[in-house]
N, C-alpha and C. Protein backbone atom coordinates (compact mmCIF):
# COMPACT_ATOMS: atom_id res chain seq x y z
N UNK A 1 -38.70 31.32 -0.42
CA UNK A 1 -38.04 32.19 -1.37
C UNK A 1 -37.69 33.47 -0.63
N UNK A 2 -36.02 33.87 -0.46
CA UNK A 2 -35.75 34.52 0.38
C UNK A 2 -35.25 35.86 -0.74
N UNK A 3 -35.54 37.49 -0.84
CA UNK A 3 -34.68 37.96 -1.77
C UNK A 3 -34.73 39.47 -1.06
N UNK A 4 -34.28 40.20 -1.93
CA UNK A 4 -34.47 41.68 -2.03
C UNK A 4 -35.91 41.79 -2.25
N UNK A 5 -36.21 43.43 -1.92
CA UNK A 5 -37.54 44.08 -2.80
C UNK A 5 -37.10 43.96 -4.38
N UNK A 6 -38.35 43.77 -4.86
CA UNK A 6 -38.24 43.92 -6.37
C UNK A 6 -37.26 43.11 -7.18
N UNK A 7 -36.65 41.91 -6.89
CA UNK A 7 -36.10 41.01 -7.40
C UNK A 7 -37.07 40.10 -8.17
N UNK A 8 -38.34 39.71 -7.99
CA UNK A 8 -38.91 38.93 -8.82
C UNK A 8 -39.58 37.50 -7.38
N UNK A 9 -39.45 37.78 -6.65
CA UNK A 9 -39.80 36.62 -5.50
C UNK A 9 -41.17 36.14 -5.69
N UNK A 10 -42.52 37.19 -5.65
CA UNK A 10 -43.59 36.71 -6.18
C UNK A 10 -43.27 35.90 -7.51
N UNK A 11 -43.02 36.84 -8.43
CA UNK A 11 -43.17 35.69 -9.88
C UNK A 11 -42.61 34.56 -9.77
N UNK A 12 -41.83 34.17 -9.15
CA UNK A 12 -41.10 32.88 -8.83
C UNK A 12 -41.72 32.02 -8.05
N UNK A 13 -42.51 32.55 -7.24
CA UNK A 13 -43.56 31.59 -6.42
C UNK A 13 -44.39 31.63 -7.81
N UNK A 14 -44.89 32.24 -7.97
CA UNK A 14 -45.73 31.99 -9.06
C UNK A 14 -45.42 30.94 -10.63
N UNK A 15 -44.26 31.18 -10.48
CA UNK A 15 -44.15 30.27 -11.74
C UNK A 15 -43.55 28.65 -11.57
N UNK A 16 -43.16 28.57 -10.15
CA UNK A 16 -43.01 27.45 -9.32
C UNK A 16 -44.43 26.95 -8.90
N UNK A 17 -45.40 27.59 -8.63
CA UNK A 17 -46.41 27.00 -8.09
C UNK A 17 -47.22 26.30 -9.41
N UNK A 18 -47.61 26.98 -10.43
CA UNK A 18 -48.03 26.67 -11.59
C UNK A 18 -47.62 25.49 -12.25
N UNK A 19 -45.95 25.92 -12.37
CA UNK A 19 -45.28 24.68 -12.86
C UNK A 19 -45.71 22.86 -12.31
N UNK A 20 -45.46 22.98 -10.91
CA UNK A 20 -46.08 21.72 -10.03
C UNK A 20 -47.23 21.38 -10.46
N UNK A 21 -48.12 22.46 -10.52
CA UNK A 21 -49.46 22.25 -10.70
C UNK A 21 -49.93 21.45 -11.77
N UNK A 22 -49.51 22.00 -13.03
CA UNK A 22 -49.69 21.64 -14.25
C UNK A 22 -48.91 20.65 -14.97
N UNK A 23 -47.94 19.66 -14.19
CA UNK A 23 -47.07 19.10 -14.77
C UNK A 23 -47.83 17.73 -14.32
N UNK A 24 -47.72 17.05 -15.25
CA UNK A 24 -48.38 15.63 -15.72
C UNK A 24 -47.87 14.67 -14.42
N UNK A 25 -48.93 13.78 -13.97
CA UNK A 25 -48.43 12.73 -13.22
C UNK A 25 -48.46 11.41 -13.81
N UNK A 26 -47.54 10.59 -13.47
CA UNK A 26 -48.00 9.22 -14.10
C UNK A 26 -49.08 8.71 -13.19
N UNK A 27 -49.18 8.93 -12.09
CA UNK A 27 -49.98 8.18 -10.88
C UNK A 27 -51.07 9.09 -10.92
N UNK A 28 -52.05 8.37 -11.03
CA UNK A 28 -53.28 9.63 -11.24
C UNK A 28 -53.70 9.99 -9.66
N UNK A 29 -53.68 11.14 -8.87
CA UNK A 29 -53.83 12.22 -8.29
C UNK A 29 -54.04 13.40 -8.28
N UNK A 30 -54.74 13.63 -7.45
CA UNK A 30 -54.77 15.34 -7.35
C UNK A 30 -53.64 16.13 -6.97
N UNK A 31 -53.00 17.18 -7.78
CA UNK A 31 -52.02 17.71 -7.05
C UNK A 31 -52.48 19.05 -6.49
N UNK A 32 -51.43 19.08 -5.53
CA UNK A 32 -51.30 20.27 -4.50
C UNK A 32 -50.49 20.73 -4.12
N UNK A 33 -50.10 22.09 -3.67
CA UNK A 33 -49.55 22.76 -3.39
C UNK A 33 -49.02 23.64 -1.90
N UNK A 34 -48.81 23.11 -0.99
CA UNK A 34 -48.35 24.03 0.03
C UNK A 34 -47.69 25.25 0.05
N UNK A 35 -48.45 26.33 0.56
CA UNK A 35 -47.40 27.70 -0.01
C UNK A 35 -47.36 28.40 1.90
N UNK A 36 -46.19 27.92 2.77
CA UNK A 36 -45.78 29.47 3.49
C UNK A 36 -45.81 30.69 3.40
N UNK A 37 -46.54 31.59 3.68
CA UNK A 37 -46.66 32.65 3.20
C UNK A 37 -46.56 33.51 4.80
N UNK A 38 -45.18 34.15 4.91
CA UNK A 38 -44.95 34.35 6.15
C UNK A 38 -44.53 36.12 6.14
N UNK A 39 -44.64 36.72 5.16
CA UNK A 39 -44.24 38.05 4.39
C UNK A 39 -45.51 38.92 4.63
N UNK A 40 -45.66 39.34 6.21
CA UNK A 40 -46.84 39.78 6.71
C UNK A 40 -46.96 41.42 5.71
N UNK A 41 -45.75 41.92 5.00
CA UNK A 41 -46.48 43.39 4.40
C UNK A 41 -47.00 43.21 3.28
N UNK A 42 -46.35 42.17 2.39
CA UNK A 42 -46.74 42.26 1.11
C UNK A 42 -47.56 40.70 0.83
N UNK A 43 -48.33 40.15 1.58
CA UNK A 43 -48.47 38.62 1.36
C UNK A 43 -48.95 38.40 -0.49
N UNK A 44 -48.94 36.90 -0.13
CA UNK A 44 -49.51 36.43 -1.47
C UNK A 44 -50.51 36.25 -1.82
N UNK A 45 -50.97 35.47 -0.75
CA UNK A 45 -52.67 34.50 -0.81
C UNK A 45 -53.10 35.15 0.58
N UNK A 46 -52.56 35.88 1.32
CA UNK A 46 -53.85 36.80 2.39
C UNK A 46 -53.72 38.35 2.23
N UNK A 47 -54.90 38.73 3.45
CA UNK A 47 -54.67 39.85 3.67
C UNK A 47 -53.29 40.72 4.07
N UNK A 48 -52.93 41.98 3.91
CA UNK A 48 -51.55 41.96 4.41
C UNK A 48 -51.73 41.85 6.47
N UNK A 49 -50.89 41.49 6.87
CA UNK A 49 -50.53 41.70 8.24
C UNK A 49 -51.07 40.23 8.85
N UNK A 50 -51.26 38.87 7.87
CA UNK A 50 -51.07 37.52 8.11
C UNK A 50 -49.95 37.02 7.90
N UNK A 51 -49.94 35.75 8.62
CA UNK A 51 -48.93 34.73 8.09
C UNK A 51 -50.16 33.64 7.90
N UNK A 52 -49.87 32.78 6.67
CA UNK A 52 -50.52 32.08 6.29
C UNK A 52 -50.10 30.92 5.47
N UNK A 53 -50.80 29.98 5.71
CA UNK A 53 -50.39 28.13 5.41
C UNK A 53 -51.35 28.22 3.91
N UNK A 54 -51.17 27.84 2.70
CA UNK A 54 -52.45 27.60 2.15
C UNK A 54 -52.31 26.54 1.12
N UNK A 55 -53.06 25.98 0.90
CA UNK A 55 -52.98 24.56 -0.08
C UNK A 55 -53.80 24.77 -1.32
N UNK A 56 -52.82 25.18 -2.52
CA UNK A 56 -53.72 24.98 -3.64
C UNK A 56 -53.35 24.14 -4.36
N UNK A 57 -54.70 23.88 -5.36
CA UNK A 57 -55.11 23.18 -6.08
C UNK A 57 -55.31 23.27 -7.85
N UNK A 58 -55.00 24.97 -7.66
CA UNK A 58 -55.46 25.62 -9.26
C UNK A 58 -54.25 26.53 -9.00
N UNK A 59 -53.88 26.46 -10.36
CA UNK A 59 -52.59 27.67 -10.72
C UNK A 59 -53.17 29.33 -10.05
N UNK A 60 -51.91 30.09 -10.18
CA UNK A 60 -52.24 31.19 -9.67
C UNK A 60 -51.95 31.99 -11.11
N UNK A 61 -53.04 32.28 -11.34
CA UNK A 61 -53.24 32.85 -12.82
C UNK A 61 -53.43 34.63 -12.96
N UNK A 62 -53.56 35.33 -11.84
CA UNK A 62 -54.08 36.23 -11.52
C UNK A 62 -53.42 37.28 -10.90
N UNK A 63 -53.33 38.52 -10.58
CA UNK A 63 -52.66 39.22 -9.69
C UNK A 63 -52.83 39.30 -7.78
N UNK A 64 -52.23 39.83 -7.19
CA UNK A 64 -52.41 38.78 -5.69
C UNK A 64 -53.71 39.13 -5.19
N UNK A 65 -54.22 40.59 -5.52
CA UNK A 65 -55.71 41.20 -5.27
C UNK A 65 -56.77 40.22 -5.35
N UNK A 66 -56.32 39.21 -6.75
CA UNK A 66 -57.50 38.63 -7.00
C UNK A 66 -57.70 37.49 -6.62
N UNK A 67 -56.17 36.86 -6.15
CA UNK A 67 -56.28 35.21 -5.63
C UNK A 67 -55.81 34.91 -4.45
N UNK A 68 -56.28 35.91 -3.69
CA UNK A 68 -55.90 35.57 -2.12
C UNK A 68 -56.99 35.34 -1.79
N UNK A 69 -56.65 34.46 -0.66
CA UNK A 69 -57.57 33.26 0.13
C UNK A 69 -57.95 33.31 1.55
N UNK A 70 -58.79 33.87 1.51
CA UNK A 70 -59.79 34.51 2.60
C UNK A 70 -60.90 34.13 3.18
N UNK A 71 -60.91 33.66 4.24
CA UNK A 71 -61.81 32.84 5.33
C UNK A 71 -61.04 31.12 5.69
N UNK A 72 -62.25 30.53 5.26
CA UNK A 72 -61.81 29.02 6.22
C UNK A 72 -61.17 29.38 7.80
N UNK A 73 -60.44 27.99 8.00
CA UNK A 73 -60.26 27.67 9.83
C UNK A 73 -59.03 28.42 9.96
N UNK A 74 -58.48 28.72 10.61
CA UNK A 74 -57.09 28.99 11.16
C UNK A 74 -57.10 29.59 12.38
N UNK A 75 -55.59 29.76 13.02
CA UNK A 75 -55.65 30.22 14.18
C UNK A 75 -55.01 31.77 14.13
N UNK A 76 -55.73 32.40 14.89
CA UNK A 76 -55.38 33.75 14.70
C UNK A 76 -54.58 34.41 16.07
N UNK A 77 -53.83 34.94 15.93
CA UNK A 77 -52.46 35.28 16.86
C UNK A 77 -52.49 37.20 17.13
N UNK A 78 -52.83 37.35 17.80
CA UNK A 78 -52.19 39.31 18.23
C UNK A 78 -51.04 39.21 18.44
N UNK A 79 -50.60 40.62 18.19
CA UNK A 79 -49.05 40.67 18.65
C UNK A 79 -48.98 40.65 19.85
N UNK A 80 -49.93 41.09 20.71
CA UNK A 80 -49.39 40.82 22.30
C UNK A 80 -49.23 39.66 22.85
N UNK A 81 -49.87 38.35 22.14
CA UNK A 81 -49.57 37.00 22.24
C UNK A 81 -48.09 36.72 21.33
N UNK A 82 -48.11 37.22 20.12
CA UNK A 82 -46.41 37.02 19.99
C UNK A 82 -45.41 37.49 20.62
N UNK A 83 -45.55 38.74 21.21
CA UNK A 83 -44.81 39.23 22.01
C UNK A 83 -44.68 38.64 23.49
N UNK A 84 -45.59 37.85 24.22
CA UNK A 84 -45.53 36.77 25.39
C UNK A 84 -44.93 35.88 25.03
N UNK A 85 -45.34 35.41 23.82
CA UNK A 85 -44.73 34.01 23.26
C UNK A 85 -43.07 34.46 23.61
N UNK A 86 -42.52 35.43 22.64
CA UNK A 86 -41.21 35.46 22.29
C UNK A 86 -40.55 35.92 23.80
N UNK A 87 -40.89 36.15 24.42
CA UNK A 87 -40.61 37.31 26.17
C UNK A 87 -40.60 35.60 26.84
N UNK A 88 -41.06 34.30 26.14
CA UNK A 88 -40.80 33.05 26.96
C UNK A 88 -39.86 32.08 26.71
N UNK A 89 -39.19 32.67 25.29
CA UNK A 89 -38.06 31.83 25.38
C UNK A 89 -36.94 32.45 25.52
């Protein structure tokens, strides 16, 4: 979800993510959710100054303070490694 400031981009993840969530399957499964979250000032589900992969399972019912997702595995990147990275292609 690509927009302006203050267009509504969170609520739209938000009411897209919910929607999936809560919508009936015929095939009984668990559903889930993959959310990109690549908007290192204002994130959704992390701290600010991540990019983050996250898979939910439960609607996002809450404001972002309260349902961001903090700890588990991942790989963690400095900018001086992004900045090598990008100085290599």
């Amino acid at each position: 979800i690509c927009g302006a400031k203050g267009v509504g981009k969170s609520t739209c993840l938000r009411y897209v993510t919910n929607r999936l969530l809560s919508t009936q399957l015929t095939i009984k499964c668990k559903r889930q959710v993959a959310i990109l979250d690549v908007d290192c000032g204002q994130s959704e589900l992390s701290p600010p100054g991540m990019m983050t992969l996250t898979i939910l399972s439960r609607p996002l019912l809450s404001d972002p303070p309260l349902h961001m997702v903090c700890g588990g595995s991942g790989n963690h990147i400095s900018q001086q490694q992004t900045e090598d990275a990008i100085d290599q292609v």
